[in-house]
C-alpha atoms as a PDB file:
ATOM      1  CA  UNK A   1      20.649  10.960 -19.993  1.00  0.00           C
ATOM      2  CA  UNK A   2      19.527  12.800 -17.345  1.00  0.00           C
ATOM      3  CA  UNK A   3      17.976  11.297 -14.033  1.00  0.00           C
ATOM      4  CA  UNK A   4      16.083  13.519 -11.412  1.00  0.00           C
ATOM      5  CA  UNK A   5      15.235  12.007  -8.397  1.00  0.00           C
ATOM      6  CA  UNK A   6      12.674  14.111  -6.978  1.00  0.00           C
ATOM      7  CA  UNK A   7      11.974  12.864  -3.566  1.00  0.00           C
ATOM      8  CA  UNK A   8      13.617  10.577  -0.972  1.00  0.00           C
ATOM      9  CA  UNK A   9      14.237   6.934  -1.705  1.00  0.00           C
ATOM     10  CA  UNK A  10      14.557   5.954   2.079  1.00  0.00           C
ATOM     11  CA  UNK A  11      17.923   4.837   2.253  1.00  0.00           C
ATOM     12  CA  UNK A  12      21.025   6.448   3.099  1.00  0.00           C
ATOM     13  CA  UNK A  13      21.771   9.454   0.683  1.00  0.00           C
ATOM     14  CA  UNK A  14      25.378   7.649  -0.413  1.00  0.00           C
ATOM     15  CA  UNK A  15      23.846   4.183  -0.529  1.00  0.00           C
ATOM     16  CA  UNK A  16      21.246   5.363  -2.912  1.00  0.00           C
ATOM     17  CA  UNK A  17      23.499   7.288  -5.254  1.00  0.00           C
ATOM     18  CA  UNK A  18      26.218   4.140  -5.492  1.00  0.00           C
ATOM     19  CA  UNK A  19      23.091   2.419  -6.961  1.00  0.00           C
ATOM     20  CA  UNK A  20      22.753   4.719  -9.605  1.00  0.00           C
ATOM     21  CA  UNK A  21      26.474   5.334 -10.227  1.00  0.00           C
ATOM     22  CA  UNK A  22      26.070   2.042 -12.274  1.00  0.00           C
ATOM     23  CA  UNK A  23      23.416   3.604 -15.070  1.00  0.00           C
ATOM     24  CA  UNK A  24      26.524   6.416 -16.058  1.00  0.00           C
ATOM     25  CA  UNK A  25      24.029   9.377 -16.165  1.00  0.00           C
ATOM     26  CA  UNK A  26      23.492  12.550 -14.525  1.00  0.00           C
ATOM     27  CA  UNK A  27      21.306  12.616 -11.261  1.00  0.00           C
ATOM     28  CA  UNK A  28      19.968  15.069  -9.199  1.00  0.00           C
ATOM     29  CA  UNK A  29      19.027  13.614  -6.102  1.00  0.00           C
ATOM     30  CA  UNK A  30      16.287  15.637  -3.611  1.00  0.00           C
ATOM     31  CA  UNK A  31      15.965  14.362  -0.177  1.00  0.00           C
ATOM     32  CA  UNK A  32      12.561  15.818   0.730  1.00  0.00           C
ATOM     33  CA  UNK A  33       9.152  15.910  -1.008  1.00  0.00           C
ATOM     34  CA  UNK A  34       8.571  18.818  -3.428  1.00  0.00           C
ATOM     35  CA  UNK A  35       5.796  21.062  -1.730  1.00  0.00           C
ATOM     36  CA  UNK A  36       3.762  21.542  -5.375  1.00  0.00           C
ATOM     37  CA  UNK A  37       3.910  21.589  -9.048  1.00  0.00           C
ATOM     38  CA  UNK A  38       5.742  24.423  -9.303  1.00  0.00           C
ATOM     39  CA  UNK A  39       8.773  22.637  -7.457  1.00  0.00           C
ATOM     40  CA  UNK A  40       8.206  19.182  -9.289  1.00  0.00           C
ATOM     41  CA  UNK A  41       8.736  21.063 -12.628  1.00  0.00           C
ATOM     42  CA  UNK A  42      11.781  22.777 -11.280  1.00  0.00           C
ATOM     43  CA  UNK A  43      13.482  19.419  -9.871  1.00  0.00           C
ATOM     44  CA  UNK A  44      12.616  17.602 -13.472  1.00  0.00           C
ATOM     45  CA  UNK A  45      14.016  20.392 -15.649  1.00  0.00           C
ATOM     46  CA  UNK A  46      16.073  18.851 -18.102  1.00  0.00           C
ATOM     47  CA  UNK A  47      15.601  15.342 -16.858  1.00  0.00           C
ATOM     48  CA  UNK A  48      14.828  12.508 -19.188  1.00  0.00           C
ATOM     49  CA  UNK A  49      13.981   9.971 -16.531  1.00  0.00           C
ATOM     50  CA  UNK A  50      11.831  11.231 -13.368  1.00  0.00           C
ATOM     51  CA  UNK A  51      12.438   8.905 -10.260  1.00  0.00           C
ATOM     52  CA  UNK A  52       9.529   8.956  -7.767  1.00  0.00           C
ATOM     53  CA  UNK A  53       8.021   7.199  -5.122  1.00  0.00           C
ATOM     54  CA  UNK A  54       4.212   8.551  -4.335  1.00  0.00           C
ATOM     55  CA  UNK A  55       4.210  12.183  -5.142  1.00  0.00           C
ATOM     56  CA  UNK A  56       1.396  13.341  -7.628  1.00  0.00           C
ATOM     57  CA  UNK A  57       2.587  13.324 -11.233  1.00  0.00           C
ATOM     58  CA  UNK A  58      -0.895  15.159 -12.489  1.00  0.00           C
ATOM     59  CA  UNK A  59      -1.256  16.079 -16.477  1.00  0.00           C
ATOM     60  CA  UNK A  60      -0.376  19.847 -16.393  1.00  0.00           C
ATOM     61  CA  UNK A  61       2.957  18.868 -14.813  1.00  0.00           C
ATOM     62  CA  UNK A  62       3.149  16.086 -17.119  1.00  0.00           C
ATOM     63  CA  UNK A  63       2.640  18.569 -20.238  1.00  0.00           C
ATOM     64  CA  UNK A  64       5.151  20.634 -19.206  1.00  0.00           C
ATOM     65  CA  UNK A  65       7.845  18.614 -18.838  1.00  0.00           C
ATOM     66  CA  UNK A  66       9.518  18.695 -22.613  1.00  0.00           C
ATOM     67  CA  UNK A  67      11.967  16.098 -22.401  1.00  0.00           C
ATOM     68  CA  UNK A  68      10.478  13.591 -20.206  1.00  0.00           C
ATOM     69  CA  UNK A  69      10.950   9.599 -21.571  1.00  0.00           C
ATOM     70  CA  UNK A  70      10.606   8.061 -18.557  1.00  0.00           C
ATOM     71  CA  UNK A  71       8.655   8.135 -14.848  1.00  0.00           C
ATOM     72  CA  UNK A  72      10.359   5.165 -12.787  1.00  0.00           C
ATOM     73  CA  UNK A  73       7.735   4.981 -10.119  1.00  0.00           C
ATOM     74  CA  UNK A  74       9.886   3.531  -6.536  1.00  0.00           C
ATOM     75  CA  UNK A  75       6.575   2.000  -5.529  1.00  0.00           C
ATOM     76  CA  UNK A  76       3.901  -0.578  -6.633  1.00  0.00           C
ATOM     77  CA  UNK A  77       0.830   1.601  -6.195  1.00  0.00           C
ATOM     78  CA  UNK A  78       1.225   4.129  -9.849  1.00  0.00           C
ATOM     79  CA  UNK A  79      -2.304   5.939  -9.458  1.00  0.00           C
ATOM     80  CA  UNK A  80      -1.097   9.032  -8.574  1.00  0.00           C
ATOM     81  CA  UNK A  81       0.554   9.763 -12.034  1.00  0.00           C
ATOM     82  CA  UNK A  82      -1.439  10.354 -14.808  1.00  0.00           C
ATOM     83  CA  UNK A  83      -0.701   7.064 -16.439  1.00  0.00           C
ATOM     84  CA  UNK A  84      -3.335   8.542 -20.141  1.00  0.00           C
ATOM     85  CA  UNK A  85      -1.156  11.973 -20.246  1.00  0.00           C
ATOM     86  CA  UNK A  86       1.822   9.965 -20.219  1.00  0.00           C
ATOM     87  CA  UNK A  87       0.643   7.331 -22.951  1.00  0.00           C
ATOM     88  CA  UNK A  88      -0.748  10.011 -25.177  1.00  0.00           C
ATOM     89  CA  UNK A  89       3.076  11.608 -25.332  1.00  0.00           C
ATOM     90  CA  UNK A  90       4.617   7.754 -25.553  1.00  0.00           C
ATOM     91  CA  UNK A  91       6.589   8.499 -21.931  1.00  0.00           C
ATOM     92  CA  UNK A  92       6.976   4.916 -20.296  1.00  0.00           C
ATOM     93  CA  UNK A  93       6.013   4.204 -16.835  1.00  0.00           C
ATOM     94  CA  UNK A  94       7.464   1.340 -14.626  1.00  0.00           C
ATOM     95  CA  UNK A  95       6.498   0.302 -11.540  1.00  0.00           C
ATOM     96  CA  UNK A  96       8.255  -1.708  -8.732  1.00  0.00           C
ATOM     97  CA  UNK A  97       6.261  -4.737  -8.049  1.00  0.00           C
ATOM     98  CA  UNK A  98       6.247  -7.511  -5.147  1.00  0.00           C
ATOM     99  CA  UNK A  99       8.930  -5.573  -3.606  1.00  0.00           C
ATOM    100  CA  UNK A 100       7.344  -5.167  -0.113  1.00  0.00           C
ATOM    101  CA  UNK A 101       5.128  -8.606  -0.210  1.00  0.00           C
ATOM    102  CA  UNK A 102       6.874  -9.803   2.830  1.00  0.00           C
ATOM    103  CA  UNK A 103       6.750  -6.582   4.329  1.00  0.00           C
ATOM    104  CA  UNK A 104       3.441  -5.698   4.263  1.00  0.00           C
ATOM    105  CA  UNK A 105       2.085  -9.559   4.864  1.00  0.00           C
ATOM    106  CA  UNK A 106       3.810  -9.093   8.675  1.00  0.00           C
ATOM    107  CA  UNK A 107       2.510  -6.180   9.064  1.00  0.00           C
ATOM    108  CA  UNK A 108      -0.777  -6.824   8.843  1.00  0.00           C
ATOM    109  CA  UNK A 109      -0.743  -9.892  10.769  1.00  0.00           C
ATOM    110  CA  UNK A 110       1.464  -7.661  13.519  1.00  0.00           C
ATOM    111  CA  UNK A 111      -1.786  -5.098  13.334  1.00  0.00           C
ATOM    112  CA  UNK A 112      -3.902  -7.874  13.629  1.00  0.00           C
ATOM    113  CA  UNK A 113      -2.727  -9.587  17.130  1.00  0.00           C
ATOM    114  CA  UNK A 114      -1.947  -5.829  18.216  1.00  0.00           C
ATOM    115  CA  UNK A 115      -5.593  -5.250  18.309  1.00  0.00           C
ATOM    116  CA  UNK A 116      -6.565  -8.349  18.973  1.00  0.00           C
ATOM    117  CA  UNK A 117      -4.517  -8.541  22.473  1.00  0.00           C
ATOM    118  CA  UNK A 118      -4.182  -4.825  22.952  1.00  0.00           C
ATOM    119  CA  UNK A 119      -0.905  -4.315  23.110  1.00  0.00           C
ATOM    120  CA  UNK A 120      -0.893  -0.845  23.143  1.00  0.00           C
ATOM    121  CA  UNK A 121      -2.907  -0.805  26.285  1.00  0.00           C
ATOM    122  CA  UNK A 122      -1.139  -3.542  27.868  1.00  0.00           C
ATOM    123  CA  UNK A 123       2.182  -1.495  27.527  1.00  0.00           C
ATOM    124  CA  UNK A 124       0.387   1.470  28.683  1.00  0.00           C
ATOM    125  CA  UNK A 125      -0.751  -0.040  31.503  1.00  0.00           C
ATOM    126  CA  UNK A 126       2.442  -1.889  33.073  1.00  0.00           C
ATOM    127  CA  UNK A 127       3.809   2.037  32.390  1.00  0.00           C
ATOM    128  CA  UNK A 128       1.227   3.326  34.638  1.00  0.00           C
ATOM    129  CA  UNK A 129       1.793   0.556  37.597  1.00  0.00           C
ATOM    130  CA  UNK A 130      -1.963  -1.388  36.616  1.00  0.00           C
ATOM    131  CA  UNK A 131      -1.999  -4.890  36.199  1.00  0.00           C
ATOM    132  CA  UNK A 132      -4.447  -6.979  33.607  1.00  0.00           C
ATOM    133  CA  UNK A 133      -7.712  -5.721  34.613  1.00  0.00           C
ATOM    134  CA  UNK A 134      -9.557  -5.393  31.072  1.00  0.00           C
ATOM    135  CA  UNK A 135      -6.999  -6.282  28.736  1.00  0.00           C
ATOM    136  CA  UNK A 136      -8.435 -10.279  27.767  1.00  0.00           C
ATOM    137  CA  UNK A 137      -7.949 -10.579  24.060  1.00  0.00           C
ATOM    138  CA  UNK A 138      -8.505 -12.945  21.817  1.00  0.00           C
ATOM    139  CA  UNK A 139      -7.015 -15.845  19.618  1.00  0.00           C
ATOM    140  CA  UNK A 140      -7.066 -15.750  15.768  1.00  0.00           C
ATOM    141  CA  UNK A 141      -6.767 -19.383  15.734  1.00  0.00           C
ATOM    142  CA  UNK A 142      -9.816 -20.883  14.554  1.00  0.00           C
ATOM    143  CA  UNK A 143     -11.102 -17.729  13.298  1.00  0.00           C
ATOM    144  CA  UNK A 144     -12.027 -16.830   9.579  1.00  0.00           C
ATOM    145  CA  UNK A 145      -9.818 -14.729   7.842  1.00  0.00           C
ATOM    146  CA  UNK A 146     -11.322 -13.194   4.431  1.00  0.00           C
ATOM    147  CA  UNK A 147      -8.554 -11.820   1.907  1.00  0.00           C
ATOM    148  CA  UNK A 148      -9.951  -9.319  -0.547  1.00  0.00           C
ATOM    149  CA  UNK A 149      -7.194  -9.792  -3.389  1.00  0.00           C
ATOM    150  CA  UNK A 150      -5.257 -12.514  -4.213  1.00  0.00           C
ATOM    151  CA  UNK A 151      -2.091 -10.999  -5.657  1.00  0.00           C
ATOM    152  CA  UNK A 152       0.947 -11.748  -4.401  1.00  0.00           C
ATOM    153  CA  UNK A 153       0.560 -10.072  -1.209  1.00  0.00           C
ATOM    154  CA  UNK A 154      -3.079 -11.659  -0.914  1.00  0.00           C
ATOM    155  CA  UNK A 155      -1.167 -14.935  -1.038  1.00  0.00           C
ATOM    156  CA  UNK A 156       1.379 -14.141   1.605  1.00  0.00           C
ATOM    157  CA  UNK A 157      -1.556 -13.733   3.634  1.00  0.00           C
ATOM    158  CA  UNK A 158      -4.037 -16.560   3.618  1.00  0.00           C
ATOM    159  CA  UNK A 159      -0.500 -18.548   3.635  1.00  0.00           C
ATOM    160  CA  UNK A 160       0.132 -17.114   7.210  1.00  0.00           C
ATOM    161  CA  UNK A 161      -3.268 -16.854   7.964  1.00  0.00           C
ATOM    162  CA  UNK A 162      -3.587 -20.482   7.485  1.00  0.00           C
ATOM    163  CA  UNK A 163      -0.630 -20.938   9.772  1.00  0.00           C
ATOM    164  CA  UNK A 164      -2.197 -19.516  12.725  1.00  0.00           C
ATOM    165  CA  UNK A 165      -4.989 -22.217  12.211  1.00  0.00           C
ATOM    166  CA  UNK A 166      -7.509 -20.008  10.848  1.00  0.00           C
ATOM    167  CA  UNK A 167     -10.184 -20.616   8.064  1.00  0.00           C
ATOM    168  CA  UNK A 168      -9.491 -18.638   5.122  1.00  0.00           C
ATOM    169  CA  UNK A 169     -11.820 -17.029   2.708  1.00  0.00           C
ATOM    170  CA  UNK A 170     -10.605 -15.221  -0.470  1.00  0.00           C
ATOM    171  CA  UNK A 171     -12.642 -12.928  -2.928  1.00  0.00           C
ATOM    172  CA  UNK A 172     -10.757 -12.304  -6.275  1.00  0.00           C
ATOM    173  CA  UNK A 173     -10.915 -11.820 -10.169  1.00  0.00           C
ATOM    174  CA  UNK A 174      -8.582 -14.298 -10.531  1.00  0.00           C
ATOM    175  CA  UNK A 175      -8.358 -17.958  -8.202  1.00  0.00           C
ATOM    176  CA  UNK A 176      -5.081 -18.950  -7.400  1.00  0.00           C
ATOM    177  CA  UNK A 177      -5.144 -23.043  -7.707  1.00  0.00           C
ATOM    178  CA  UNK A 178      -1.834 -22.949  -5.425  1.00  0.00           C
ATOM    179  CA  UNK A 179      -3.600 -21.881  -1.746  1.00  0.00           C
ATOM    180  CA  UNK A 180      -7.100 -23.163  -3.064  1.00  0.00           C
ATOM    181  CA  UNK A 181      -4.940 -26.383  -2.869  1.00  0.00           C
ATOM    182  CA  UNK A 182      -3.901 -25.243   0.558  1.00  0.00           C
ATOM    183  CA  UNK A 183      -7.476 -24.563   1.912  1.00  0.00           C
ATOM    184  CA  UNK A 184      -8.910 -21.362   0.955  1.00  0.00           C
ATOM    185  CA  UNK A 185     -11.857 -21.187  -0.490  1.00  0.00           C
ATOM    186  CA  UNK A 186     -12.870 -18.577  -2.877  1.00  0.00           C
ATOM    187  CA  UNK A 187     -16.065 -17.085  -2.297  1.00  0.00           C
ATOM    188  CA  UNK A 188     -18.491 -13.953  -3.325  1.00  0.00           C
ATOM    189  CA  UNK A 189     -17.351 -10.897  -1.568  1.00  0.00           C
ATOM    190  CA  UNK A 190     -20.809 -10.847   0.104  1.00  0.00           C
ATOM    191  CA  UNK A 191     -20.475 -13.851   2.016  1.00  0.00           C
ATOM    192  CA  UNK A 192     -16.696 -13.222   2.605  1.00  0.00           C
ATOM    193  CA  UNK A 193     -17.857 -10.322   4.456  1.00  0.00           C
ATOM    194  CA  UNK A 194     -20.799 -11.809   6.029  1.00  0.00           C
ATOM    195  CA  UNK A 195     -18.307 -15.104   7.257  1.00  0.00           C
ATOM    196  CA  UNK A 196     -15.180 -13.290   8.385  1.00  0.00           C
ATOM    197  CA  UNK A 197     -14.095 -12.295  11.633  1.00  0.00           C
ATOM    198  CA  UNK A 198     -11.260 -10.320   9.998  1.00  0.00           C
ATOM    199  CA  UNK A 199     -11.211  -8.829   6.862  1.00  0.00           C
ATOM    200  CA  UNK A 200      -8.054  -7.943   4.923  1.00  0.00           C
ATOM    201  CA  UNK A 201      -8.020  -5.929   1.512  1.00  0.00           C
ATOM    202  CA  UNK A 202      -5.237  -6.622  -0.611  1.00  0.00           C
ATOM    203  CA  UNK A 203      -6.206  -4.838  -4.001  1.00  0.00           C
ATOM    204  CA  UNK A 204      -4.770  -2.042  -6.339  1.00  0.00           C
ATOM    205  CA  UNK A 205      -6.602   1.058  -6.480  1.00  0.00           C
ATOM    206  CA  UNK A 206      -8.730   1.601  -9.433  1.00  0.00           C
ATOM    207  CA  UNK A 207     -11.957   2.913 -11.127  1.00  0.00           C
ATOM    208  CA  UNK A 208     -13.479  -0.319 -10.186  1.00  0.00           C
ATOM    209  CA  UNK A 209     -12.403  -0.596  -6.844  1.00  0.00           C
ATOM    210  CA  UNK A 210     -12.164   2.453  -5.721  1.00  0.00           C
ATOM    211  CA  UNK A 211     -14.814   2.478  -2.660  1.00  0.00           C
ATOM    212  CA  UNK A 212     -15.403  -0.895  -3.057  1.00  0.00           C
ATOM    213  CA  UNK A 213     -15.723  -1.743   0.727  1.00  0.00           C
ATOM    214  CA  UNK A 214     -19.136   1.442   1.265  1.00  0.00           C
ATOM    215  CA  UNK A 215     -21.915   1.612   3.654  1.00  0.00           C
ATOM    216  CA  UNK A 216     -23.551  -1.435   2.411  1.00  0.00           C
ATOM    217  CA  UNK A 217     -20.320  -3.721   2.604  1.00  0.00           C
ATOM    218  CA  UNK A 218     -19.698  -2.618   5.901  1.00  0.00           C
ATOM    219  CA  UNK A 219     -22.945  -3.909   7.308  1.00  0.00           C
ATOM    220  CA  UNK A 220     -22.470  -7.231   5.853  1.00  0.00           C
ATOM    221  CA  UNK A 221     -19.495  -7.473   8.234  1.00  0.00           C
ATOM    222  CA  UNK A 222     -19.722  -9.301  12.032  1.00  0.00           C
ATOM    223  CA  UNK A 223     -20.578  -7.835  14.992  1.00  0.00           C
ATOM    224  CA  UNK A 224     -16.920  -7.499  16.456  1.00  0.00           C
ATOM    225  CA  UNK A 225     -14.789  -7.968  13.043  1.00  0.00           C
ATOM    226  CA  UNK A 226     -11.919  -6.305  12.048  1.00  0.00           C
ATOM    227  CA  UNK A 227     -11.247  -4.868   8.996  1.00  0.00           C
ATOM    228  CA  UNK A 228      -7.777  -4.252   7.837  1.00  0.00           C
ATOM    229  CA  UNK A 229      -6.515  -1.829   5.068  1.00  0.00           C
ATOM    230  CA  UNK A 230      -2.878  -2.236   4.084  1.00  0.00           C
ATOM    231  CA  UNK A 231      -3.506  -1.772   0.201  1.00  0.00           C
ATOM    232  CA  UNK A 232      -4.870   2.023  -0.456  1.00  0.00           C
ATOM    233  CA  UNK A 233      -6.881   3.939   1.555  1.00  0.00           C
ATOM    234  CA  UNK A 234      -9.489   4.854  -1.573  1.00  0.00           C
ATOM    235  CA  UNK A 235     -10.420   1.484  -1.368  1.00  0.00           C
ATOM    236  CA  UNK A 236     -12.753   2.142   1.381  1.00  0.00           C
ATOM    237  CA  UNK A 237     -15.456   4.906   1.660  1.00  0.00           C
ATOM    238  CA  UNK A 238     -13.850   6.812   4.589  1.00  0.00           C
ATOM    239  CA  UNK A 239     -17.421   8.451   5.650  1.00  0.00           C
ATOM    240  CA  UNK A 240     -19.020   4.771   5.864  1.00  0.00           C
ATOM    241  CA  UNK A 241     -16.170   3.850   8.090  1.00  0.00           C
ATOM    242  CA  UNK A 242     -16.265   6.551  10.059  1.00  0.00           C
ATOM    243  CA  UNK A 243     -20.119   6.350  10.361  1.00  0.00           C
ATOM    244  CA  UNK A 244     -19.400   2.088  11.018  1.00  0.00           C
ATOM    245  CA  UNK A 245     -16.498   2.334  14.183  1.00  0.00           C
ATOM    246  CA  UNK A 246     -18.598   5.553  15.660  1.00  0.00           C
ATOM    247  CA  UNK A 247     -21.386   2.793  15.745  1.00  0.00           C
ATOM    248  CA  UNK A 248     -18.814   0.167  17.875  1.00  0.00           C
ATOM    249  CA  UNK A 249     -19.382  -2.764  15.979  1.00  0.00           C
ATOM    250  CA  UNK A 250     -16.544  -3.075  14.041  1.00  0.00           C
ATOM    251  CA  UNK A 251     -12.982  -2.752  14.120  1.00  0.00           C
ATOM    252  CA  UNK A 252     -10.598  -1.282  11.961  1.00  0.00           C
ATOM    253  CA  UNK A 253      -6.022  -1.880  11.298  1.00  0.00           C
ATOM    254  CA  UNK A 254      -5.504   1.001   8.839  1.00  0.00           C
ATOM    255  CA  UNK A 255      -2.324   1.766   7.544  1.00  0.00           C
ATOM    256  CA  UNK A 256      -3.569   3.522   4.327  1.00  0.00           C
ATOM    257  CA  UNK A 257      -5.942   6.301   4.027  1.00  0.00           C
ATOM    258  CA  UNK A 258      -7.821   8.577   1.736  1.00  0.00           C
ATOM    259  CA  UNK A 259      -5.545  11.148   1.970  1.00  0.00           C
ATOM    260  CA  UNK A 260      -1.037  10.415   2.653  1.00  0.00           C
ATOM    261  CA  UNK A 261      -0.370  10.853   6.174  1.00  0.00           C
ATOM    262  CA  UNK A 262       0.721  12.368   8.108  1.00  0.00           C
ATOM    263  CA  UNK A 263      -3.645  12.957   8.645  1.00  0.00           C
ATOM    264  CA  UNK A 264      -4.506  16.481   9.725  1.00  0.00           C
ATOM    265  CA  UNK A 265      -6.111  16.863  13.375  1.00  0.00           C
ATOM    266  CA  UNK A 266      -9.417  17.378  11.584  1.00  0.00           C
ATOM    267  CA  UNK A 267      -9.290  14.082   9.925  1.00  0.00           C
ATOM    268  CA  UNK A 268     -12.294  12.016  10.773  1.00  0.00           C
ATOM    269  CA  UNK A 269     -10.349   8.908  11.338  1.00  0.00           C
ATOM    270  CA  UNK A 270      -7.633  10.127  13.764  1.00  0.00           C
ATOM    271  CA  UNK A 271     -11.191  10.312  16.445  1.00  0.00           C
ATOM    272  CA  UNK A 272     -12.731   7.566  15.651  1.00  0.00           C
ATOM    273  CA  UNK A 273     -12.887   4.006  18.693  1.00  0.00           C
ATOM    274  CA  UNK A 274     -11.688   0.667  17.746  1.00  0.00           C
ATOM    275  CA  UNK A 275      -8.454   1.654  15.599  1.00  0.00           C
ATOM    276  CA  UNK A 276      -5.067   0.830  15.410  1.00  0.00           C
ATOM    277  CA  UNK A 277      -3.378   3.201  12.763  1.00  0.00           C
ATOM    278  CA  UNK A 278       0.083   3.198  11.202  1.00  0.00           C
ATOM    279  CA  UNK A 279       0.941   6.159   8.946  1.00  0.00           C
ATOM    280  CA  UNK A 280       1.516   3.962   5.682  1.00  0.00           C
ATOM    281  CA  UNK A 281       4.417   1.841   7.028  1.00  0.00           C
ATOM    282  CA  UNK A 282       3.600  -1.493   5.112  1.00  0.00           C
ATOM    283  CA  UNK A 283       6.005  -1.391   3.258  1.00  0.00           C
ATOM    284  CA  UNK A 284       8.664   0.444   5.755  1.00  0.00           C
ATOM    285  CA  UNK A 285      11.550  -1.755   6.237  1.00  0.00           C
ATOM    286  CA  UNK A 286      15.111  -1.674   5.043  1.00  0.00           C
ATOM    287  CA  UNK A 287      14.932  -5.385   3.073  1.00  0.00           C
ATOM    288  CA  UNK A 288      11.782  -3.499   0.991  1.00  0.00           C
ATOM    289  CA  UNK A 289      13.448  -0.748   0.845  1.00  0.00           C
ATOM    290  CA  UNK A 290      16.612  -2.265  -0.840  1.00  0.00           C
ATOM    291  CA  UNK A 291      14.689  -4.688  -3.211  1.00  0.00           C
ATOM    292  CA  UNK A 292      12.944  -1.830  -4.616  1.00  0.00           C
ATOM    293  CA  UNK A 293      15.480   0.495  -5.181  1.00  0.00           C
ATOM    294  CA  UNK A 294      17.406  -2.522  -6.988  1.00  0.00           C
ATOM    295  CA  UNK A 295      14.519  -2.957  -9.303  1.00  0.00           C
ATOM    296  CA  UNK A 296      14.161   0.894  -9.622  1.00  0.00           C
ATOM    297  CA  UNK A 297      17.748   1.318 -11.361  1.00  0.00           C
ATOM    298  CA  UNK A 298      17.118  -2.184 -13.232  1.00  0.00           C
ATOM    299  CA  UNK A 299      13.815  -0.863 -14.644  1.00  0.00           C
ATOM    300  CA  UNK A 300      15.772   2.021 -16.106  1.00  0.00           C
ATOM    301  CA  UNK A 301      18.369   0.369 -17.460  1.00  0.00           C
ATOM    302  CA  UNK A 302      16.038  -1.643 -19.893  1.00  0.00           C
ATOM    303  CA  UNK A 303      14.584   0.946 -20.606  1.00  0.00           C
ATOM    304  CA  UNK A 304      18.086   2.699 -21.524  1.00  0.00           C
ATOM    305  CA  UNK A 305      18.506  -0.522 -23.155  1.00  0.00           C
ATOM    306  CA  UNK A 306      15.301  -0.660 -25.797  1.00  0.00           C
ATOM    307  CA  UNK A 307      13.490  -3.200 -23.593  1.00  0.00           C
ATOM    308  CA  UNK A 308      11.767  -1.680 -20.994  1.00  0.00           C
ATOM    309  CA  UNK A 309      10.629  -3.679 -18.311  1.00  0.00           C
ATOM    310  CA  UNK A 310       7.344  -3.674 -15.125  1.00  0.00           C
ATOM    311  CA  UNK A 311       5.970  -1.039 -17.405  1.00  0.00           C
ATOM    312  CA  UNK A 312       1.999  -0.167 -16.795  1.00  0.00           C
ATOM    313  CA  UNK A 313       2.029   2.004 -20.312  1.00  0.00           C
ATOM    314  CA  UNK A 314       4.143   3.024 -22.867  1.00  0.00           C
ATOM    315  CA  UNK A 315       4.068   4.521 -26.567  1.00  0.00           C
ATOM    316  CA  UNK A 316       2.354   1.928 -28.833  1.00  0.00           C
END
């Protein structure tokens, strides 16, 4: 078979392709992101297995691609490819998942105290020759940290929430009796809002939860609460937000937006008071990294194999 690898995996160019070596196919391997359709056809010509990490796999791409079996998406997140086209013409799609729990769990916690004891300005400051004047922060013990999405990475953090001594809240389809055991408390997303002094979302992106956290969630929030988004950016209505921090009574971590980054100039967020933003880094380290480019070349291999594996649809 033939593999096309149409964008970077992250790792060193040899490292990746030693990985593969093991599957005994064909790859093409492209080290940047293809620019549009027309390019994504061209890389995937011939290839029976796609390989691709977050660039848009839309239906007319999809249709055109003859010999497609197989999109191995290098990433959790899968709603940016067509997941129906595929089904209809029985190509399997896997996904890589709980490959960056760890990863993104620090990082929001690292976002978190950031803001928290503005360290950005505190840096700044001793860099200009100023001393403490106006940089007080604050402690997230005893706080109440409300987790939107219990999933695995949910669960990494109200574990390390709870370690800092804070009182966690969770809001999700499913309860998890292993940290309700631990001390969270599940809760209606209404009072999880109106109780939290930092909110963290922790959900896929969906037709049901896509803008779940609008205008009228937002206002439930605390004077002086932080939201963080580490999950997808679609999650949250981008012109409420906006609207909310211009106000000043919120806060906001984002490392995912509507939109990839890097964010135009004209992007409504990049302007907006009481941010700290990362350009989609949550899952940015060389341990994730690894892990999921492991799992990538075992997901193909089953399916190579007959018995596909972390697939989100296939032929019935």
């Amino acid at each position: 078979m033939k593999i096309a690898v149409i964008e970077s995996l992250q790792l060193d160019r040899d490292y990746v392709l030693e990985q593969f070596d093991a599957l005994r196919c064909e790859v093409d391997y492209y080290d940047n992101k293809p620019e549009n359709d027309e390019e994504i056809i061209r890389r995937c010509s011939g290839a029976e297995i796609v390989v691709l990490v977050n660039t848009p796999l839309r239906r007319e791409v999809i249709e055109k691609l003859k010999n497609l079996k197989m999109v191995a998406v290098s990433f959790t997140g899968y709603d940016h490819v067509d997941i129906e086209a595929c089904g209809e013409r029985g190509i399997v799609v896997s996904n890589v998942p709980e490959y960056s729990t760890t990863s993104v769990a620090e990082l929001v916690f690292g976002m978190i105290i950031s803001l928290m004891r503005q360290i950005p300005q505190c840096d700044s400051a001793v860099r200009e020759g100023k001393g403490s004047t106006g940089l007080m922060g604050t402690e997230l013990m005893g706080k109440t940290m409300g987790v939107i999405g219990t999933g695995k990475i949910g669960k990494r953090v109200c574990e390390i929430a709870l370690c800092f001594g804070m009182r966690v809240l969770a809001y999700s389809r499913t309860e998890k009796e292993e940290i309700k055991s631990k001390g969270v408390r599940y809760t209606s997303l209404e009072e999880l809002l109106r109780e939290s002094d930092v909110v963290s979302i922790h959900l896929p992106l969906n037709r049901q939860t896509e803008k779940l956290i609008g205008e009228r969630e937002l206002s439930m929030m605390k004077s002086g609460a932080i939201l963080v988004n580490a999950a997808r950016g679609k999650i949250v209505d981008t012109t409420a937000l906006v609207k909310e921090l211009e106000r000043g009574r919120i806060y906001a971590c984002l490392d995912v937006f509507d939109i990839e980054p890097p964010l135009p100039e004209s992007h409504p967020v990049i302007k907006t008071k009481n941010t700290l933003l990362a350009p989609h880094v949550g899952y940015y380290t060389v341990e994730a990294l690894q892990r999921r480019l492991k799992v990538t070349v075992e997901n193909i291999k089953a399916f190579m194999e007959g018995k596909p594996v972390n697939v989100v649809t296939q032929k019935a």
